[in-house]
C-alpha atoms as a PDB file:
ATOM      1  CA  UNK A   1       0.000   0.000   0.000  1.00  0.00           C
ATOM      2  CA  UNK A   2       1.143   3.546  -0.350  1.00  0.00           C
ATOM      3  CA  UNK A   3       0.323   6.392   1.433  1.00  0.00           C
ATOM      4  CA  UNK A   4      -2.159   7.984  -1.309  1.00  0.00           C
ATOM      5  CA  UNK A   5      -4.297   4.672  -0.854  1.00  0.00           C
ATOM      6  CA  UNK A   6      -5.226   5.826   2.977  1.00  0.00           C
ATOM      7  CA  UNK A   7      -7.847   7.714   2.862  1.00  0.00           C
ATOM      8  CA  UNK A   8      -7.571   9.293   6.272  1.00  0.00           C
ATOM      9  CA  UNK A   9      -4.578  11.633   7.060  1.00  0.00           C
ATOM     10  CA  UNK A  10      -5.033  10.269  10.452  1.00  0.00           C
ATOM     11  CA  UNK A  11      -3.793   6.868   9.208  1.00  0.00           C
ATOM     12  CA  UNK A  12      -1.313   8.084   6.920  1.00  0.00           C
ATOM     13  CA  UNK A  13       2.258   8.799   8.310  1.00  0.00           C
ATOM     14  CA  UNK A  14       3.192  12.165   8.898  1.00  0.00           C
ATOM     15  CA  UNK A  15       5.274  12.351   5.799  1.00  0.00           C
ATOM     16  CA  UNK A  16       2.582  11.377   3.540  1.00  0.00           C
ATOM     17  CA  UNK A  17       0.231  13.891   5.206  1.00  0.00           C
ATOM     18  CA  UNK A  18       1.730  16.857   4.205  1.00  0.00           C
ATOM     19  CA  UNK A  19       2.144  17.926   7.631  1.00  0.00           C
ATOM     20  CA  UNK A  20       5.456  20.078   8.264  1.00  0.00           C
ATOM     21  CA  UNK A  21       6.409  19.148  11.898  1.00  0.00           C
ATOM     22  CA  UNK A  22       9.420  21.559  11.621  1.00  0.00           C
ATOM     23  CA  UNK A  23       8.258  24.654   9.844  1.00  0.00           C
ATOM     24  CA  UNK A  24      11.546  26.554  11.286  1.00  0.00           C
ATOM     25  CA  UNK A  25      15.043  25.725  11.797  1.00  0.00           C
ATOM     26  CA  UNK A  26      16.933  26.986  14.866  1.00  0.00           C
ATOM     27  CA  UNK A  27      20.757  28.540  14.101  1.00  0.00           C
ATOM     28  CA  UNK A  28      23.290  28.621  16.502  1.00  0.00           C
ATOM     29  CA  UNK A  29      26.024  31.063  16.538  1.00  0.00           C
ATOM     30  CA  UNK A  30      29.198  30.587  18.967  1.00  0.00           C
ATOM     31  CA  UNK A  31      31.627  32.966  18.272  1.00  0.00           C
ATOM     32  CA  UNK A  32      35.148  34.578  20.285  1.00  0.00           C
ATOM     33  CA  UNK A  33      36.863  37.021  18.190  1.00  0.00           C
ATOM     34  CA  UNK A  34      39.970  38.761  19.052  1.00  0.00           C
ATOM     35  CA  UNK A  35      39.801  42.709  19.040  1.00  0.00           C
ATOM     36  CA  UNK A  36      42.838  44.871  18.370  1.00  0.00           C
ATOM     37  CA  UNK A  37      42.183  48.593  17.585  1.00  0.00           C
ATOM     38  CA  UNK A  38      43.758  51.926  17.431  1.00  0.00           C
ATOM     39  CA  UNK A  39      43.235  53.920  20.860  1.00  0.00           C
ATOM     40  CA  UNK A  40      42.606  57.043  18.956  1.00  0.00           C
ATOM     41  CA  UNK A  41      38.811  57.842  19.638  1.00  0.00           C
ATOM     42  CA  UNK A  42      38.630  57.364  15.462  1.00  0.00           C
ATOM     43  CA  UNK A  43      39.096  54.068  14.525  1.00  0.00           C
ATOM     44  CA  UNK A  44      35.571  51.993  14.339  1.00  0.00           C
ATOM     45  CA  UNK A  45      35.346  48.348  14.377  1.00  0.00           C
ATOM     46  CA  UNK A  46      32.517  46.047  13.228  1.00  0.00           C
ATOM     47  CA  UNK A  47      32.754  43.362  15.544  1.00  0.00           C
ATOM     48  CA  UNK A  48      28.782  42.266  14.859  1.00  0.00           C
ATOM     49  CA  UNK A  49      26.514  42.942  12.068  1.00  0.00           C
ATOM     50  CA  UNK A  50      22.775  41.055  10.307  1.00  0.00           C
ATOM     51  CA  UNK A  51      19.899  41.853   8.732  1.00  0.00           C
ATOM     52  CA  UNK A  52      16.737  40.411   8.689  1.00  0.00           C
ATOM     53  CA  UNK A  53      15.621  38.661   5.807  1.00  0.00           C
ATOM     54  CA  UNK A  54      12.071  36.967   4.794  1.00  0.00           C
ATOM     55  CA  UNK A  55      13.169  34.119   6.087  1.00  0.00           C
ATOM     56  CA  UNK A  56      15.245  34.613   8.919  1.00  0.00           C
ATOM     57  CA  UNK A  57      14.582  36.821  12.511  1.00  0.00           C
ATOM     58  CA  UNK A  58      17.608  38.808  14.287  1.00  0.00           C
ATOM     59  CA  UNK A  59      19.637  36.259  16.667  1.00  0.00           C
ATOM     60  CA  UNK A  60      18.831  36.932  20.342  1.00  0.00           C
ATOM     61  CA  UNK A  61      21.203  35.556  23.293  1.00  0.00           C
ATOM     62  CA  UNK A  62      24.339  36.583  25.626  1.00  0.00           C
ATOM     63  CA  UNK A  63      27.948  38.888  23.877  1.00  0.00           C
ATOM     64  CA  UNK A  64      30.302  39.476  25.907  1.00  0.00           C
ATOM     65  CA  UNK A  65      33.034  41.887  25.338  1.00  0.00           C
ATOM     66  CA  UNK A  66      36.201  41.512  27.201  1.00  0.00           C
ATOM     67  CA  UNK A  67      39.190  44.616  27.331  1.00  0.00           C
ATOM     68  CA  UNK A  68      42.839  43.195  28.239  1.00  0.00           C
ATOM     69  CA  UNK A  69      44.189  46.253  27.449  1.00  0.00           C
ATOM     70  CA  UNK A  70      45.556  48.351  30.545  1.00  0.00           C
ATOM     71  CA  UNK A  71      45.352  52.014  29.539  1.00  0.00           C
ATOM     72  CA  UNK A  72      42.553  51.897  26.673  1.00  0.00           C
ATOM     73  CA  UNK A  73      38.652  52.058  27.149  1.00  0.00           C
ATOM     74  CA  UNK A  74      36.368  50.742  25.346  1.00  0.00           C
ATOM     75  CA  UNK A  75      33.161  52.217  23.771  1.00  0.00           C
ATOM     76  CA  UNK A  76      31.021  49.330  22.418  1.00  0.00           C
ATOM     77  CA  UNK A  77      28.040  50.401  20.512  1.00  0.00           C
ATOM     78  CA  UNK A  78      25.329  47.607  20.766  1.00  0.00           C
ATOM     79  CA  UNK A  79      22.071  47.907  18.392  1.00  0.00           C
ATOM     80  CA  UNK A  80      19.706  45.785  19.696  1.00  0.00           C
ATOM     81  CA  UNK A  81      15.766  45.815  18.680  1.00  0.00           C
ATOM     82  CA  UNK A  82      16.476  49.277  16.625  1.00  0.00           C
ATOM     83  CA  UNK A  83      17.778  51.037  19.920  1.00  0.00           C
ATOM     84  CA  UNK A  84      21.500  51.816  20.080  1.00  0.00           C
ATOM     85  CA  UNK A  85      23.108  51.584  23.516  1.00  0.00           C
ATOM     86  CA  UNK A  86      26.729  52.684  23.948  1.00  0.00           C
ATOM     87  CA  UNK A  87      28.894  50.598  27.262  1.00  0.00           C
ATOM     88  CA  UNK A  88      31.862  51.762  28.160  1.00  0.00           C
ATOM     89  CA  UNK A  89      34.475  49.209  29.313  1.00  0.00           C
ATOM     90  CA  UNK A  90      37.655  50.354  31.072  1.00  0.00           C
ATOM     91  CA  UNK A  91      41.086  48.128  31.176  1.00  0.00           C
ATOM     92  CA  UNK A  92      40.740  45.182  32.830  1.00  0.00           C
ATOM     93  CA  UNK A  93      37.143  45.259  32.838  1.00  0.00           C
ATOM     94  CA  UNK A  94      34.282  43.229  31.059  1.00  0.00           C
ATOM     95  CA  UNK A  95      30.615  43.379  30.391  1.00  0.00           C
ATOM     96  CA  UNK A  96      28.074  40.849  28.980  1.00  0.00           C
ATOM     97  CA  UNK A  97      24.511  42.395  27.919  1.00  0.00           C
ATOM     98  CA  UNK A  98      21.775  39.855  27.252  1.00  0.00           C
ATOM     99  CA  UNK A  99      20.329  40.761  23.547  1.00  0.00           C
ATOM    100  CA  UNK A 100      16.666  40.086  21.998  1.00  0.00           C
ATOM    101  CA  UNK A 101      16.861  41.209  18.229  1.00  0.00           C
ATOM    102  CA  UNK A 102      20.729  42.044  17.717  1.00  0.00           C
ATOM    103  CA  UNK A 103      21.507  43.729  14.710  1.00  0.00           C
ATOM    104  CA  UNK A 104      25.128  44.696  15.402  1.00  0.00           C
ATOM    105  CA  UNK A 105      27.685  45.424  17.827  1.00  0.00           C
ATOM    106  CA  UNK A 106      30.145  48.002  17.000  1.00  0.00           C
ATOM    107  CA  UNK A 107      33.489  49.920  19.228  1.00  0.00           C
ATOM    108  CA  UNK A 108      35.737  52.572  19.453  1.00  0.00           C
ATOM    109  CA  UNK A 109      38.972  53.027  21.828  1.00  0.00           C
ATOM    110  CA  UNK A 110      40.350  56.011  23.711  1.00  0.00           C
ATOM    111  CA  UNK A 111      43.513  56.396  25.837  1.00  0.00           C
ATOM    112  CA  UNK A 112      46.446  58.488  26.779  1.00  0.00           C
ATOM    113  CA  UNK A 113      48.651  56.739  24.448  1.00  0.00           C
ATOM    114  CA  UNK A 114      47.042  57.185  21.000  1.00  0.00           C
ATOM    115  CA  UNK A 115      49.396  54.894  19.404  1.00  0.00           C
ATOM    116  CA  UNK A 116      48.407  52.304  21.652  1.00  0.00           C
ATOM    117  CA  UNK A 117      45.947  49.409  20.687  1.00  0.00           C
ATOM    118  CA  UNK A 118      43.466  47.914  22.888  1.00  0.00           C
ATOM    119  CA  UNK A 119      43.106  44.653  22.568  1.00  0.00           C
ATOM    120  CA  UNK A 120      40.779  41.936  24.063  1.00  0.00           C
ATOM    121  CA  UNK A 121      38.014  39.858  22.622  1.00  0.00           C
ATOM    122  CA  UNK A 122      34.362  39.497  21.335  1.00  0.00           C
ATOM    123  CA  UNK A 123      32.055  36.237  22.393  1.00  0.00           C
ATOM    124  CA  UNK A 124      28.820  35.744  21.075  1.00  0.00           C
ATOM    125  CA  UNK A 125      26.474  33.035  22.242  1.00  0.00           C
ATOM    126  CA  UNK A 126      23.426  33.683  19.939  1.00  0.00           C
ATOM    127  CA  UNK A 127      20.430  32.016  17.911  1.00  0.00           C
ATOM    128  CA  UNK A 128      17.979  32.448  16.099  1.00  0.00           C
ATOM    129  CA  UNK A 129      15.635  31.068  13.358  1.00  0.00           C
ATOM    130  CA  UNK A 130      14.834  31.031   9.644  1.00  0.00           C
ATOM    131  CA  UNK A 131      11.647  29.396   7.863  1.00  0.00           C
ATOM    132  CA  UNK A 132      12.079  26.702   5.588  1.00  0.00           C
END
């Protein structure tokens, strides 16, 4: 027998019955990037950018941004649900921020020394989901 011989789609198997069970698929993104940029006040860095598509929502989860530097600070620039929030983050310091509809996650560096870099890193622990 094959499934257009039923004539129930209570008998048939879910397959046959045209019945998506998974109508979305849930992306994971893990990510640690380094960050090394000029302590000028000037220099921007994309550490985070998306778009939303037809098919796919902004990611929502944890980033973390981490500054090993010890004489730079910091200004991340997280856009999250269309609102722009700015963090600082002095040396030695870190800050996580919990995200719903991230779009991107941008930073600038100022210290004494403007030839100086600050360095540190960028960790994302995000998902989100696109429609088949």
């Amino acid at each position: 027998m094959s499934c257009n011989s039923y004539k129930s789609d209570v008998c048939c198997p879910i397959s046959c019955a045209g019945i998506d069970l998974f109508p979305s698929q849930l992306i994971l993104i893990k990510r640690c990037t380094p960050i090394r940029n000029m302590c000028d006040g000037d220099a921007e860095a994309t550490l985070f950018t998306t778009t939303i598509t037809a098919t796919s929502q902004l990611p929502t989860g944890m980033i973390t941004i981490t500054n090993t530097s010890t004489e730079c600070t910091m200004t991340v620039t997280v856009t999250d649900a269309g609102v722009d929030t700015d963090y600082d983050v002095g040396p030695r310091d870190a800050i996580s921020v919990l995200v719903a509809s991230l779009s991107s996650v941008t930073l600038t560096c100022n210290g004494m020394v403007m030839e100086a870099f600050c360095i540190g890193t960028f960790e994302a622990d995000l998902q989100y989901s696109i429609s088949k």
